[in-house]
Every structure is written in C-alpha cells, then in structure tokens.
N, C-alpha and C. Protein backbone atom coordinates (compact mmCIF):
# COMPACT_ATOMS: atom_id res chain seq x y z
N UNK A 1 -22.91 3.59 4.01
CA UNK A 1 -22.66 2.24 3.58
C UNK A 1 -21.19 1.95 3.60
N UNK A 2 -21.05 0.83 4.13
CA UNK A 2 -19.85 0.17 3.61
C UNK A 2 -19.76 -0.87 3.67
N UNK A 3 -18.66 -2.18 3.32
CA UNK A 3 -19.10 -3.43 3.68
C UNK A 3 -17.76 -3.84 4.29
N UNK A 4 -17.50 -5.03 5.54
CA UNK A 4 -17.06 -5.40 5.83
C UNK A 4 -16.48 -7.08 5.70
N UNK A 5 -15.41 -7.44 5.84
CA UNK A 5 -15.32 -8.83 5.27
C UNK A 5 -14.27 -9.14 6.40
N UNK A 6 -15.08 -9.87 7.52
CA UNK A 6 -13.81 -10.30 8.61
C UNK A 6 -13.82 -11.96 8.33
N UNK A 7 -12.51 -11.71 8.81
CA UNK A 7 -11.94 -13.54 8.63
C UNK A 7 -11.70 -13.52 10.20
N UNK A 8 -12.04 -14.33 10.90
CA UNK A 8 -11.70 -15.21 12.23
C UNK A 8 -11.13 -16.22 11.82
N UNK A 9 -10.28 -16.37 13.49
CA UNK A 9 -9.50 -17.85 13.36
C UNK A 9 -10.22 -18.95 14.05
N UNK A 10 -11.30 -18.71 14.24
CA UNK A 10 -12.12 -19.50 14.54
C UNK A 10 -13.26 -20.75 14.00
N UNK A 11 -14.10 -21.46 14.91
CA UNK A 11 -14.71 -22.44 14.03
C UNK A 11 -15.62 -21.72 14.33
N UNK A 12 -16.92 -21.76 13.05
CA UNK A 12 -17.76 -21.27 13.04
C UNK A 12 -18.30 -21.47 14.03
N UNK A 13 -19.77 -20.27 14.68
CA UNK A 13 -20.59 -19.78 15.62
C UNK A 13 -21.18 -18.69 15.19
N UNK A 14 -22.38 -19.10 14.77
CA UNK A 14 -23.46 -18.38 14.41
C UNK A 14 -23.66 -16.88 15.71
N UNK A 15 -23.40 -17.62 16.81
CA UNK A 15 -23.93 -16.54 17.98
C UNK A 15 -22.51 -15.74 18.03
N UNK A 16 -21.27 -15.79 17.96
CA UNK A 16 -20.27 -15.38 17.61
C UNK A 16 -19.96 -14.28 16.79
N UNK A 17 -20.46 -14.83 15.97
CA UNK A 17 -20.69 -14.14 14.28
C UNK A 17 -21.49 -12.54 14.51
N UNK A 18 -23.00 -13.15 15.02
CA UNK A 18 -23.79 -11.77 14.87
C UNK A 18 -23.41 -10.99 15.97
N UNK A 19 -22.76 -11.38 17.29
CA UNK A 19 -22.01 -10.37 18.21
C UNK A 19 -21.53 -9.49 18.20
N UNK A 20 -20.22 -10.33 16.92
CA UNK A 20 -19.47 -9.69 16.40
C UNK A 20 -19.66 -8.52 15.24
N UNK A 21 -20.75 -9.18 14.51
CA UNK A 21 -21.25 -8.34 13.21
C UNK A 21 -21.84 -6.90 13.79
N UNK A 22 -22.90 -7.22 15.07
CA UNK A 22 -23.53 -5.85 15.72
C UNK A 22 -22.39 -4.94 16.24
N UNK A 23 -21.42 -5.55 17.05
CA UNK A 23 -20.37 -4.43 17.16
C UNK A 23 -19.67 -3.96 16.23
N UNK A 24 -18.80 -4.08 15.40
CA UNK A 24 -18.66 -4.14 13.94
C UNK A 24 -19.53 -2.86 13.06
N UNK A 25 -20.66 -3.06 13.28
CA UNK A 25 -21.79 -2.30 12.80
C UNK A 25 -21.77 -0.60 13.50
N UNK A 26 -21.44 -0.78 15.13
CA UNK A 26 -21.69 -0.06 15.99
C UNK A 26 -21.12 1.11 15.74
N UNK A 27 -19.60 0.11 16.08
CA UNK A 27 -18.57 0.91 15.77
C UNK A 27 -17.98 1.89 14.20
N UNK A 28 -18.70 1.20 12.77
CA UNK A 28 -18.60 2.11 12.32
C UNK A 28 -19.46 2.58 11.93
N UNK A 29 -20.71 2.82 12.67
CA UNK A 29 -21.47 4.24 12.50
C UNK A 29 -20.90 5.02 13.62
N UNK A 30 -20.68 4.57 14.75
CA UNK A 30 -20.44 5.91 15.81
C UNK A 30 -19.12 6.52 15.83
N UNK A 31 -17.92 5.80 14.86
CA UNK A 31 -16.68 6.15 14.32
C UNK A 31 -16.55 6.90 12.92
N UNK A 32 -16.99 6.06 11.89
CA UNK A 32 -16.93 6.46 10.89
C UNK A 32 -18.22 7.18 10.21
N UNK A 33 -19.57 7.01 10.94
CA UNK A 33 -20.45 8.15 10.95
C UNK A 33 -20.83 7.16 9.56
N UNK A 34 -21.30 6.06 9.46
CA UNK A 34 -21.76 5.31 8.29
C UNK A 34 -23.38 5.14 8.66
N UNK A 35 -24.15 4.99 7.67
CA UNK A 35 -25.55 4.81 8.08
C UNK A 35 -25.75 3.00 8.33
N UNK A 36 -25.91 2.45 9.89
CA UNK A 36 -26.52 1.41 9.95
C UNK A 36 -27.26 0.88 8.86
N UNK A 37 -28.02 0.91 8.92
CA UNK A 37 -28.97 0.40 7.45
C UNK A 37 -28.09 -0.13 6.26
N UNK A 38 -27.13 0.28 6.02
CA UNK A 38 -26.46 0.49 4.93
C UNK A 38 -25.24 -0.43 5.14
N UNK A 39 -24.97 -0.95 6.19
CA UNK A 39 -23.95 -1.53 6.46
C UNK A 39 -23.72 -2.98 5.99
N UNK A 40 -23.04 -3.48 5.48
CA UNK A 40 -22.86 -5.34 5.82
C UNK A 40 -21.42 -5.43 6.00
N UNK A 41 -21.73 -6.87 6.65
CA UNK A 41 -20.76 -7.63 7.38
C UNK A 41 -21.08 -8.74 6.91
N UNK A 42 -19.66 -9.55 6.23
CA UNK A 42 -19.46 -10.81 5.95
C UNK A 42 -18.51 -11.09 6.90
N UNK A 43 -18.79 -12.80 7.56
CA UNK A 43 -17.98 -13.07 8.42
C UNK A 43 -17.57 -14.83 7.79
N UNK A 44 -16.05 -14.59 7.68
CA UNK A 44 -15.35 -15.94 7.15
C UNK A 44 -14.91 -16.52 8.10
N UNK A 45 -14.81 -17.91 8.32
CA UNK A 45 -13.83 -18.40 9.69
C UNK A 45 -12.51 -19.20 8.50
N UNK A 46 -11.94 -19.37 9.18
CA UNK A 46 -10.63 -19.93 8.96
C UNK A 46 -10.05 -20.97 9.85
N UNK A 47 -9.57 -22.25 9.71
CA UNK A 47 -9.25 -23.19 10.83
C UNK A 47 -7.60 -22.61 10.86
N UNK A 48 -7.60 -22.60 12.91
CA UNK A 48 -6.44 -21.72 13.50
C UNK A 48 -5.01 -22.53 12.68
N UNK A 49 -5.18 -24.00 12.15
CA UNK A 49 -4.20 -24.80 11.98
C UNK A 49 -3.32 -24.53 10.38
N UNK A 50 -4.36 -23.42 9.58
CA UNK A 50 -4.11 -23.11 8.26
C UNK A 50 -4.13 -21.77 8.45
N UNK A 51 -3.78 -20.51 9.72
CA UNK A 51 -3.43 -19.64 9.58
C UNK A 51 -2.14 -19.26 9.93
N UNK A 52 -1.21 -19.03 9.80
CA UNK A 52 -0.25 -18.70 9.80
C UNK A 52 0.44 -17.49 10.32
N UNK A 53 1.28 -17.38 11.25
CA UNK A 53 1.73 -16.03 11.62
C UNK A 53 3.29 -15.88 11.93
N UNK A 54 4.24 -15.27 11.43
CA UNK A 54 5.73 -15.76 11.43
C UNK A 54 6.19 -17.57 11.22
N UNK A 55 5.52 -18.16 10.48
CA UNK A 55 5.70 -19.50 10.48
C UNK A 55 5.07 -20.50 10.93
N UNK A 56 4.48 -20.01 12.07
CA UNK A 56 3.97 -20.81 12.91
C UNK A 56 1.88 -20.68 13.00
N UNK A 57 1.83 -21.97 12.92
CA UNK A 57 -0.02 -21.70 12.94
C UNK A 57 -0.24 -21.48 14.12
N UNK A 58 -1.36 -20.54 14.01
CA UNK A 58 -2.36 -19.96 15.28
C UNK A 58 -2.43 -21.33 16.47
N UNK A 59 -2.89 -22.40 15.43
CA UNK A 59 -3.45 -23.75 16.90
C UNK A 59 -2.01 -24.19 17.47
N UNK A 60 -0.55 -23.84 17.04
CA UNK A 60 0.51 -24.11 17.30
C UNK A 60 0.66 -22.80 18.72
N UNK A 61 0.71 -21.88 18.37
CA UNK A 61 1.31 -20.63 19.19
C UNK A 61 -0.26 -20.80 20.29
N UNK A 62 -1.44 -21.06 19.73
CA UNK A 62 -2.13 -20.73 20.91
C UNK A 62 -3.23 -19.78 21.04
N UNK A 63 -3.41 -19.10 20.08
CA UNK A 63 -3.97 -17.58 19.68
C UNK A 63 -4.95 -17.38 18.74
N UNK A 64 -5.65 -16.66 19.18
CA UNK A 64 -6.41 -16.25 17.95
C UNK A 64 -5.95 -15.13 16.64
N UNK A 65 -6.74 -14.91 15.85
CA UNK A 65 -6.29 -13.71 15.00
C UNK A 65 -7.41 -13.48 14.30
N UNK A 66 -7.40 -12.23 13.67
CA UNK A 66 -8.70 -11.45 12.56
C UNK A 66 -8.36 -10.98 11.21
N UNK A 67 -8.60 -10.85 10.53
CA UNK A 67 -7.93 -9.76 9.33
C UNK A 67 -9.81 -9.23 8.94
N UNK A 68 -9.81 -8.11 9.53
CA UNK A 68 -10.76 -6.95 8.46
C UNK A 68 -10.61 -6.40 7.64
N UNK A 69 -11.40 -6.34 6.57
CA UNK A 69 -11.20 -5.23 5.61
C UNK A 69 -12.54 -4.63 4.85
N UNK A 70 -12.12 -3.11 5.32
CA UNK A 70 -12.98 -2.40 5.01
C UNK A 70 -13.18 -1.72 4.05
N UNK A 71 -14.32 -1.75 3.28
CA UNK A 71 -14.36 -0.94 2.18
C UNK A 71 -15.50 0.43 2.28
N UNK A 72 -14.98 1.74 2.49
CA UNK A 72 -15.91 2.78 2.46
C UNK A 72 -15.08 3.52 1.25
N UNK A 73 -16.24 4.92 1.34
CA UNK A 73 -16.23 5.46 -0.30
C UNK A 73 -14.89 6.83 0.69
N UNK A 74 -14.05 7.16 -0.78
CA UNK A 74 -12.87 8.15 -0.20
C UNK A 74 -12.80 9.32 -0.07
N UNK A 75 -12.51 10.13 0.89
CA UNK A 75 -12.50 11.49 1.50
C UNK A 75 -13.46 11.72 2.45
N UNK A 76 -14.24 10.34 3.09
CA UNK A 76 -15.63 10.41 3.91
C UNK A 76 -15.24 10.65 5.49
N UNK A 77 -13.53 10.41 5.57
CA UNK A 77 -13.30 10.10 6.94
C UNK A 77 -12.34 10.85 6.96
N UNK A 78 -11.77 11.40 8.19
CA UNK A 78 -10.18 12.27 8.85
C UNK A 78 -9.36 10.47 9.03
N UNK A 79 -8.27 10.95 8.86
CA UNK A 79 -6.77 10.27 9.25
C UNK A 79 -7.12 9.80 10.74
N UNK A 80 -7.91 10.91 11.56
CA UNK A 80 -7.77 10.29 13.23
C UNK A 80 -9.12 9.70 13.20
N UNK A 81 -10.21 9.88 12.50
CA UNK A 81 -11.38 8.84 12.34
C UNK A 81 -11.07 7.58 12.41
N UNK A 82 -10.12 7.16 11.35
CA UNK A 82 -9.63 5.66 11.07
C UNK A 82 -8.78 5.19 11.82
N UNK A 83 -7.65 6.53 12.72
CA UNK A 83 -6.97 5.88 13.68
C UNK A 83 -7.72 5.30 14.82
N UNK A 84 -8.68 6.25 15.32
CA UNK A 84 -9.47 5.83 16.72
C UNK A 84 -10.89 4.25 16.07
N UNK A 85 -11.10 4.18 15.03
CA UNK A 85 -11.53 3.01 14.40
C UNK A 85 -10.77 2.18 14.89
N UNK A 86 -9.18 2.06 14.50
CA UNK A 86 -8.67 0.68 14.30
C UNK A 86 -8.25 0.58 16.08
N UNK A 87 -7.80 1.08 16.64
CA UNK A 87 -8.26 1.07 17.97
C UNK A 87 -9.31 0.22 18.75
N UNK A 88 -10.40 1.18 18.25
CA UNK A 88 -11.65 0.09 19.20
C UNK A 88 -11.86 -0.66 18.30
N UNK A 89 -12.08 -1.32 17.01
CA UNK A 89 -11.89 -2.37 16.39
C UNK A 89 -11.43 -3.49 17.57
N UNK A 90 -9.87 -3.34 17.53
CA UNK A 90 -9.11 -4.11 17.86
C UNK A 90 -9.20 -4.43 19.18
N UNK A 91 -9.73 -3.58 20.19
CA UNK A 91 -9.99 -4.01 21.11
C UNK A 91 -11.21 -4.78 21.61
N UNK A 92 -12.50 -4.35 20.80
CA UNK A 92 -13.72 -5.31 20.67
C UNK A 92 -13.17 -6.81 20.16
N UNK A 93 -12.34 -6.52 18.88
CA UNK A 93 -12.02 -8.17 18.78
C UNK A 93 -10.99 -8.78 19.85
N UNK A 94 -10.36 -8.14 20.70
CA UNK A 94 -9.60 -9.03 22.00
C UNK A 94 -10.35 -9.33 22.63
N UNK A 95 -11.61 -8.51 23.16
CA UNK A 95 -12.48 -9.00 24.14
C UNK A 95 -13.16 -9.84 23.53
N UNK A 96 -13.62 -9.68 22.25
CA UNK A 96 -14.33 -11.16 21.56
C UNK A 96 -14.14 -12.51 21.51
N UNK A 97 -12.52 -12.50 21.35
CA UNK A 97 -11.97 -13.61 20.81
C UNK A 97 -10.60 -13.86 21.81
N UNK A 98 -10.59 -13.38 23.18
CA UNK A 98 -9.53 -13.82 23.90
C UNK A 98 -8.46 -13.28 23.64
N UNK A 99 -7.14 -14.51 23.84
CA UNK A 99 -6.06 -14.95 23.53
C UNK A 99 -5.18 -14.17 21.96
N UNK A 100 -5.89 -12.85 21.37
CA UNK A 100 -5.75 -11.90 20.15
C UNK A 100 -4.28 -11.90 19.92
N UNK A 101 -3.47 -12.94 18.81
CA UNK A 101 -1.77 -12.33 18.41
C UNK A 101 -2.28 -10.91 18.15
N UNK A 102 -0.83 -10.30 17.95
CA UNK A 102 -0.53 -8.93 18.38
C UNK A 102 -1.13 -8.90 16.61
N UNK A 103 -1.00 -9.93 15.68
CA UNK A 103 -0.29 -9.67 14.45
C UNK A 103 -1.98 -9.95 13.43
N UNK A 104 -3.17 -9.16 14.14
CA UNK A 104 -3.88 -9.45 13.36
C UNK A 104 -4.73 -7.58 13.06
N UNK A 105 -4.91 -7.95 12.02
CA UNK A 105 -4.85 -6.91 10.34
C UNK A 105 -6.51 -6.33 10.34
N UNK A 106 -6.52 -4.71 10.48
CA UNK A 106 -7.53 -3.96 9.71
C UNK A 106 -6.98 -3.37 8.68
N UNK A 107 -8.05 -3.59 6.89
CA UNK A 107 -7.75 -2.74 6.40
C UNK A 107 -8.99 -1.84 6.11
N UNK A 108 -8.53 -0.38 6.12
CA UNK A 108 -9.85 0.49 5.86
C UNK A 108 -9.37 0.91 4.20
N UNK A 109 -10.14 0.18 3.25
CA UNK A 109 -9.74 0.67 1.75
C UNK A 109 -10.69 1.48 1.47
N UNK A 110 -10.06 2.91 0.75
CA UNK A 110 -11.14 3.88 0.58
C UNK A 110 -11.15 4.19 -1.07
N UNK A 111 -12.16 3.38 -1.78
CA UNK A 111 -12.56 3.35 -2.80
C UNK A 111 -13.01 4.79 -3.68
N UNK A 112 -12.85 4.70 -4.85
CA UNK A 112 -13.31 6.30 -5.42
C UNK A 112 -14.63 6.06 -5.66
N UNK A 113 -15.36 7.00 -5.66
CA UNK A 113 -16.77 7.15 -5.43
C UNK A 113 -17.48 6.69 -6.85
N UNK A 114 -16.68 7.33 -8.07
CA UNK A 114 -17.25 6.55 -8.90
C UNK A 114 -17.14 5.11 -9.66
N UNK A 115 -16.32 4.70 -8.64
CA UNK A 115 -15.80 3.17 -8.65
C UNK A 115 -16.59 2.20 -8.17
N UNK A 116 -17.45 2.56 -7.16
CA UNK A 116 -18.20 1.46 -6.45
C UNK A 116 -19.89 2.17 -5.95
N UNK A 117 -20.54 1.19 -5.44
CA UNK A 117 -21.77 1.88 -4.94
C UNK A 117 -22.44 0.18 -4.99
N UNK A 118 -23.86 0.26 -5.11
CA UNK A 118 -24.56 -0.57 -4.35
C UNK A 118 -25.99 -0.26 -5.31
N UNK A 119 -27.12 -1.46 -5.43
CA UNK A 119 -28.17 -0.95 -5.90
C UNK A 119 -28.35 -0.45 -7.46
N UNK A 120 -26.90 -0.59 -8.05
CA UNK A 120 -26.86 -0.23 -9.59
C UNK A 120 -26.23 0.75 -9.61
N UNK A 121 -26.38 1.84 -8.41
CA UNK A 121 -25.56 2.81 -8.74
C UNK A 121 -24.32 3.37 -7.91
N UNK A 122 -23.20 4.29 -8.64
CA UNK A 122 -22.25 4.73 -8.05
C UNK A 122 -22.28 5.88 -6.62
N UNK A 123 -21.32 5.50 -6.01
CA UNK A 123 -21.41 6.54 -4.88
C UNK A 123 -21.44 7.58 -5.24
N UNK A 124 -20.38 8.27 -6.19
CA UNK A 124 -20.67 9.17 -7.08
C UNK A 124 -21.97 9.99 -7.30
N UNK A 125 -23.01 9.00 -8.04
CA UNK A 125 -24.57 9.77 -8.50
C UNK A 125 -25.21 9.51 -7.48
N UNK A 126 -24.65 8.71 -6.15
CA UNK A 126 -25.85 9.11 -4.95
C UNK A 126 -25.26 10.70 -4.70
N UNK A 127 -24.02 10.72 -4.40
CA UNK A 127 -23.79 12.29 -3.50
C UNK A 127 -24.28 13.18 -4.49
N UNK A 128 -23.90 13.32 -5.80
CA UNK A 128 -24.63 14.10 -6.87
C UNK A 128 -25.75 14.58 -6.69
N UNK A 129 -26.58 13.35 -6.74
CA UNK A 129 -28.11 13.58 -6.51
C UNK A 129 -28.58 13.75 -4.99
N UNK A 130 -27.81 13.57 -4.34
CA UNK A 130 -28.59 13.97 -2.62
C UNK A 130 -28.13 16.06 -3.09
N UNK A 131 -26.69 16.10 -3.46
CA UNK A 131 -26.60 17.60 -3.49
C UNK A 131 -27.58 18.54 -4.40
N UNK A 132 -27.96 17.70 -5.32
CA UNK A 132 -28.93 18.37 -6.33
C UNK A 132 -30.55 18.85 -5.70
N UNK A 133 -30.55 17.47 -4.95
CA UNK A 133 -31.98 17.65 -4.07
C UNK A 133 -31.76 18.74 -2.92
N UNK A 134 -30.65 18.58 -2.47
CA UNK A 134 -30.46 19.53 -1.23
C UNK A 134 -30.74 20.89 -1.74
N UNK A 135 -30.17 21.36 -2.90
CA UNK A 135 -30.17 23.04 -3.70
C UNK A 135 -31.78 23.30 -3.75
C-alpha cells in the first residue's frame, strides 16, 4: 500500500487521469514492490495560469508541470529503489503530459509504521501480525 496525490497542470480529463493513475500504479509495484490492490491514486488538476515556477505561470512559459507525493511505510525501499522510481516517474509524466518544465516535484515520504496504516489499523500491527502468522 501506499497512496499517491498528483497535482497536474492541467484541465481536468477523466481519460488522462486513469492513464495516468494505471501507470502510476505500475510503476510502483514493479519499483517499489507495493501490492496493486493496495494502491491509490488521487489526481488534482490545477489551472497552468495559478501555477507558478520562478515567477512566471506555467500558461505564461508554455509548459506543463506535476508535483507527486508519495506516501509509503519506512525502511520498505533501498536509496536506489526511489532513485530509479523518480526516474521513470518522471519520464512517464513527460510522455504524458508533453511540453514537462524541468521544475516539477516527486516526493517519496516514508512514514513510521506505527504512524499510519489503512482499515483502522497501523502498518506496524499488519507486519507484526503477518510475522506472527508466518512463525
């Protein structure tokens, strides 16, 4: 599990959206080894004329932009997991969305396990209890 929260500089598109959401999805199970099932993706748009980048708005310069941010549970991934993530990330969203400023943002935030979870309970008492069952 983890959840995702991308902002586009775009006007909404439903067919856009879930394109984007399935790759998104793809990429972090076959990167970050997350269970599909478990995944969501929220997708925000933003009008290009109220985003901003060195001063200047996106519908000014011409460009698109993204900001992701990711939330998975911490110590689940290597340093080069998240490097080769933000990588093809970034390149699925150029091919998505064109015209990509240089100046648009993944964050992968890695939450403590007994800080967050899903369903009532902490990531924490899932790994607990999957290790308890495993013994």
């Amino acid at each position: 599990m983890p959840i995702l929260n991308l902002h586009l500089s775009t006007a909404p598109d439903a067919q856009q959206s879930a394109a984007i959401a399935a790759t998104l999805s793809r990429l972090t199970h076959e990167i970050l080894h997350k269970a599909p099932e478990l995944t969501s993706v929220v997708v925000k748009h933003a009008d290009p004329a109220l985003w901003f980048v060195g001063g200047a708005s996106l519908e000014e310069q011409g460009k698109s932009s993204y900001f992701l941010d990711v939330l998975i549970s911490d110590e689940t991934n290597t340093a080069a997991d998240k490097a080769r993530y933000l990588a093809a990330v970034h390149a699925a969203m150029q091919a998505a969305l064109g015209d990509l400023h240089e100046t648009s943002y993944i964050h992968v935030h890695e939450a403590r396990q007994a800080a967050w979870g899903y369903g009532g309970l902490t990531q924490q008492f899932r790994a607990v209890r999957q290790q308890l069952q495993s013994a």
